[in-house]
Each structure stands twice: as C-alpha cells, then as structure tokens.
C-alpha atoms as a PDB file:
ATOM      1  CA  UNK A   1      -8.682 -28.522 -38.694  1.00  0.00           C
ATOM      2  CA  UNK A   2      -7.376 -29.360 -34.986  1.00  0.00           C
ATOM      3  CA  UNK A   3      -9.013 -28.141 -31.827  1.00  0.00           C
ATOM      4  CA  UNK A   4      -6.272 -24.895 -31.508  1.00  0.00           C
ATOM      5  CA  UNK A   5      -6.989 -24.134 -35.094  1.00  0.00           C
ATOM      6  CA  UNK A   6     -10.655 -24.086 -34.572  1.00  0.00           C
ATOM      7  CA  UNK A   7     -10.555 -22.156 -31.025  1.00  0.00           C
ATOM      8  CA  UNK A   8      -8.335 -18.957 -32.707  1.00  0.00           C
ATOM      9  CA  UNK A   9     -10.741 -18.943 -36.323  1.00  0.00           C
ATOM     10  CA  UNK A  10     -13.847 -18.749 -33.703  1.00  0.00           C
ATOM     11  CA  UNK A  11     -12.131 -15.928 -31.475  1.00  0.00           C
ATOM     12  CA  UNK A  12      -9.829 -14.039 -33.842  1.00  0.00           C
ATOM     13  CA  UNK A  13     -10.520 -14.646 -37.502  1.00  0.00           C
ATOM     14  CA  UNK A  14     -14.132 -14.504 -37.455  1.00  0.00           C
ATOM     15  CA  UNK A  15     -15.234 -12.019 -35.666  1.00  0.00           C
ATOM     16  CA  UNK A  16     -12.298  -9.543 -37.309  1.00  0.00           C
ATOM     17  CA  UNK A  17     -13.916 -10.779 -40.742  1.00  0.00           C
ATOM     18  CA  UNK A  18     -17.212  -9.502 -39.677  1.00  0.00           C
ATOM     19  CA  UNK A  19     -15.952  -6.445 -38.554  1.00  0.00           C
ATOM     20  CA  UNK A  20     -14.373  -5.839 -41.868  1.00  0.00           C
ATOM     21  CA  UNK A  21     -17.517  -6.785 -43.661  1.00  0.00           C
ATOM     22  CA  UNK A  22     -19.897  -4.752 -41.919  1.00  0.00           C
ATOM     23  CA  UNK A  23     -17.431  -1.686 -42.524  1.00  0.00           C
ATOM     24  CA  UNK A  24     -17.473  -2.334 -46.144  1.00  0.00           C
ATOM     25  CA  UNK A  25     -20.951  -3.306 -46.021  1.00  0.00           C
ATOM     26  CA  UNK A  26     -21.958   0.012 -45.634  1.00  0.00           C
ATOM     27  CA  UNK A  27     -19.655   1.934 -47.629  1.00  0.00           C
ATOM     28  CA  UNK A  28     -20.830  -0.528 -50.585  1.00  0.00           C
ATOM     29  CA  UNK A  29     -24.555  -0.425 -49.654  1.00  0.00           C
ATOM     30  CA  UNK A  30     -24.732   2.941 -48.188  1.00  0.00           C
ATOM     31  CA  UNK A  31     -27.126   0.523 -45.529  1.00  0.00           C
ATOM     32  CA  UNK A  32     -25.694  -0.532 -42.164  1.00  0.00           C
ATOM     33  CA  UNK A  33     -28.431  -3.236 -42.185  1.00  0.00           C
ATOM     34  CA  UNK A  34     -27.480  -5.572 -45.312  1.00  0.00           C
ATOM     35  CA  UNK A  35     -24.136  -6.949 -43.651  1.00  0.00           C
ATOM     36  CA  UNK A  36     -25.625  -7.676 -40.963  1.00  0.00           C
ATOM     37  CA  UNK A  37     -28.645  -9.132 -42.045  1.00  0.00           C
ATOM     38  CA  UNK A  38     -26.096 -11.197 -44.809  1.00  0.00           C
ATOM     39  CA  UNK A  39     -23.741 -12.553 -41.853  1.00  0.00           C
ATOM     40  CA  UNK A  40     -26.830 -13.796 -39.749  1.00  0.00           C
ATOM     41  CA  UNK A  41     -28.131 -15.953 -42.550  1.00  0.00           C
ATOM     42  CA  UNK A  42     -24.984 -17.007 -43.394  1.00  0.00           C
ATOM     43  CA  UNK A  43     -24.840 -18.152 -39.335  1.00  0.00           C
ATOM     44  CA  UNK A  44     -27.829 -19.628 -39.095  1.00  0.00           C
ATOM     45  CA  UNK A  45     -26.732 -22.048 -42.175  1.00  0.00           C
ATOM     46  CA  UNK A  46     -23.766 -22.682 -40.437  1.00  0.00           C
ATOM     47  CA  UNK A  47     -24.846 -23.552 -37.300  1.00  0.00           C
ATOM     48  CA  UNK A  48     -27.383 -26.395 -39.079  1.00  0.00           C
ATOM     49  CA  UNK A  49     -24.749 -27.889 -41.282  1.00  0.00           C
ATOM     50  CA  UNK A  50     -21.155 -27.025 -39.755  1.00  0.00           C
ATOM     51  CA  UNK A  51     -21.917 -26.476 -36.214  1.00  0.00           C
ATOM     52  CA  UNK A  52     -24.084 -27.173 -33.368  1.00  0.00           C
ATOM     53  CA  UNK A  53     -26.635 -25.122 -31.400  1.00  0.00           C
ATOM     54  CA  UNK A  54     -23.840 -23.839 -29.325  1.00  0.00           C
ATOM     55  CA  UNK A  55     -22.716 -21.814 -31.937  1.00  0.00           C
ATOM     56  CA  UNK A  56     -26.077 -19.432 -31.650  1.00  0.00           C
ATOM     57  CA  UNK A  57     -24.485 -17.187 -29.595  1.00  0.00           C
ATOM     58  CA  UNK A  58     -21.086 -16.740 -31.387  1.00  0.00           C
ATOM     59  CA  UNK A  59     -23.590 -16.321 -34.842  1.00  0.00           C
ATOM     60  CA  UNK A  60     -25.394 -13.478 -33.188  1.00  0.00           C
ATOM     61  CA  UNK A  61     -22.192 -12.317 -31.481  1.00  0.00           C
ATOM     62  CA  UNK A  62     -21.100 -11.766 -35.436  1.00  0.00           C
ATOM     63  CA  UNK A  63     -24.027 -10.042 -36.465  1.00  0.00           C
ATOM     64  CA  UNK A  64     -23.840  -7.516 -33.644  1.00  0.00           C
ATOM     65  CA  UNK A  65     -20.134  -7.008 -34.618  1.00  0.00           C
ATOM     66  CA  UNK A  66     -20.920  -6.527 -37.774  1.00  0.00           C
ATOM     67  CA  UNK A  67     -23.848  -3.801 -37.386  1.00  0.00           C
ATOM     68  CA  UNK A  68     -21.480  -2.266 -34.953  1.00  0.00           C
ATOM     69  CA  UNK A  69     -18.938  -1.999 -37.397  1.00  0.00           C
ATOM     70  CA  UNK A  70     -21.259  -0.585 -40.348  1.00  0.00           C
ATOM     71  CA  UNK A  71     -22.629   1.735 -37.388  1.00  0.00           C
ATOM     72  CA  UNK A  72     -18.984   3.351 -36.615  1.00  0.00           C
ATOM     73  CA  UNK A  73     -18.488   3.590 -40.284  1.00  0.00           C
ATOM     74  CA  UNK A  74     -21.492   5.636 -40.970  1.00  0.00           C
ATOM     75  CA  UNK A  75     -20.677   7.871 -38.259  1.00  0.00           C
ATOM     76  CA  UNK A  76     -17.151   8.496 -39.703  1.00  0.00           C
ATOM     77  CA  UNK A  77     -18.565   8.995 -43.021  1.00  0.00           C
ATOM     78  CA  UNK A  78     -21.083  11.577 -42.003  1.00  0.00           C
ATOM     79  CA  UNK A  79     -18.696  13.796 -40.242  1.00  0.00           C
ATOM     80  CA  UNK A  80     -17.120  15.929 -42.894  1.00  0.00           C
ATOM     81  CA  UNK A  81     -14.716  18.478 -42.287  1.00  0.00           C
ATOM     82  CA  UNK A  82     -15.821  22.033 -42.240  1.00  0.00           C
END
C-alpha cells in the first residue's frame, strides 16, 4: 500500500466503515455501546501492531463516529409514525 492509498483508507474508508458499523451495531444489538466499544479494541490492537502512537487519535476519532452513528440510529428507530 503507497502513501496516497494509505492517506484516503485513513480519511475516507475508515471512518465511513465505522459509521456503517455503529448503525448496524445497534440495529443488531439493540445497544449503541457494543460497536463502539468493538471498534476501540479493535484500534487499540491496531495501533500496537499496524500503527504507531499517532494513530490514537484517529482510533478514538472511530469510536466516537461510531457511537455517533449507533446514537442517530436509535433516534430514528424510536420515532414511529403516529
């Protein structure tokens, strides 16, 4: 993986996975905590074997993504027409 290929998965691809797992997080769960809580372990391991420290704040930019995401799902799912 080149530098431009690595740049675009850290601004693009990753955090628009997170956002689509922390959406389907919760409507699998019914839990807007388990995504989250998933995608910050899975950062933490990444930034000791794959990455460097630097990568701390993109791993907790992901979890807050994806909590956001489960959030804004939960609030769509709980407003039901009358």
């Amino acid at each position: 993986m080149n530098s431009a290929q690595f740049i675009i998965s850290i601004i693009f691809v990753f955090p628009a996975v997170s956002l689509i797992m922390g959406a389907l997080g919760y409507y699998i769960f019914k839990n807007i905590y388990i995504t989250p809580i998933i995608i910050a372990i899975i950062g933490v391991i990444a930034i000791f074997t794959v990455f460097n420290s630097t990568f701390w704040f993109w791993a907790v930019l992901y979890t807050l993504l994806s909590f956001l995401s489960g959030l804004i799902g939960k609030l769509l799912s709980s407003k039901k027409p009358t």
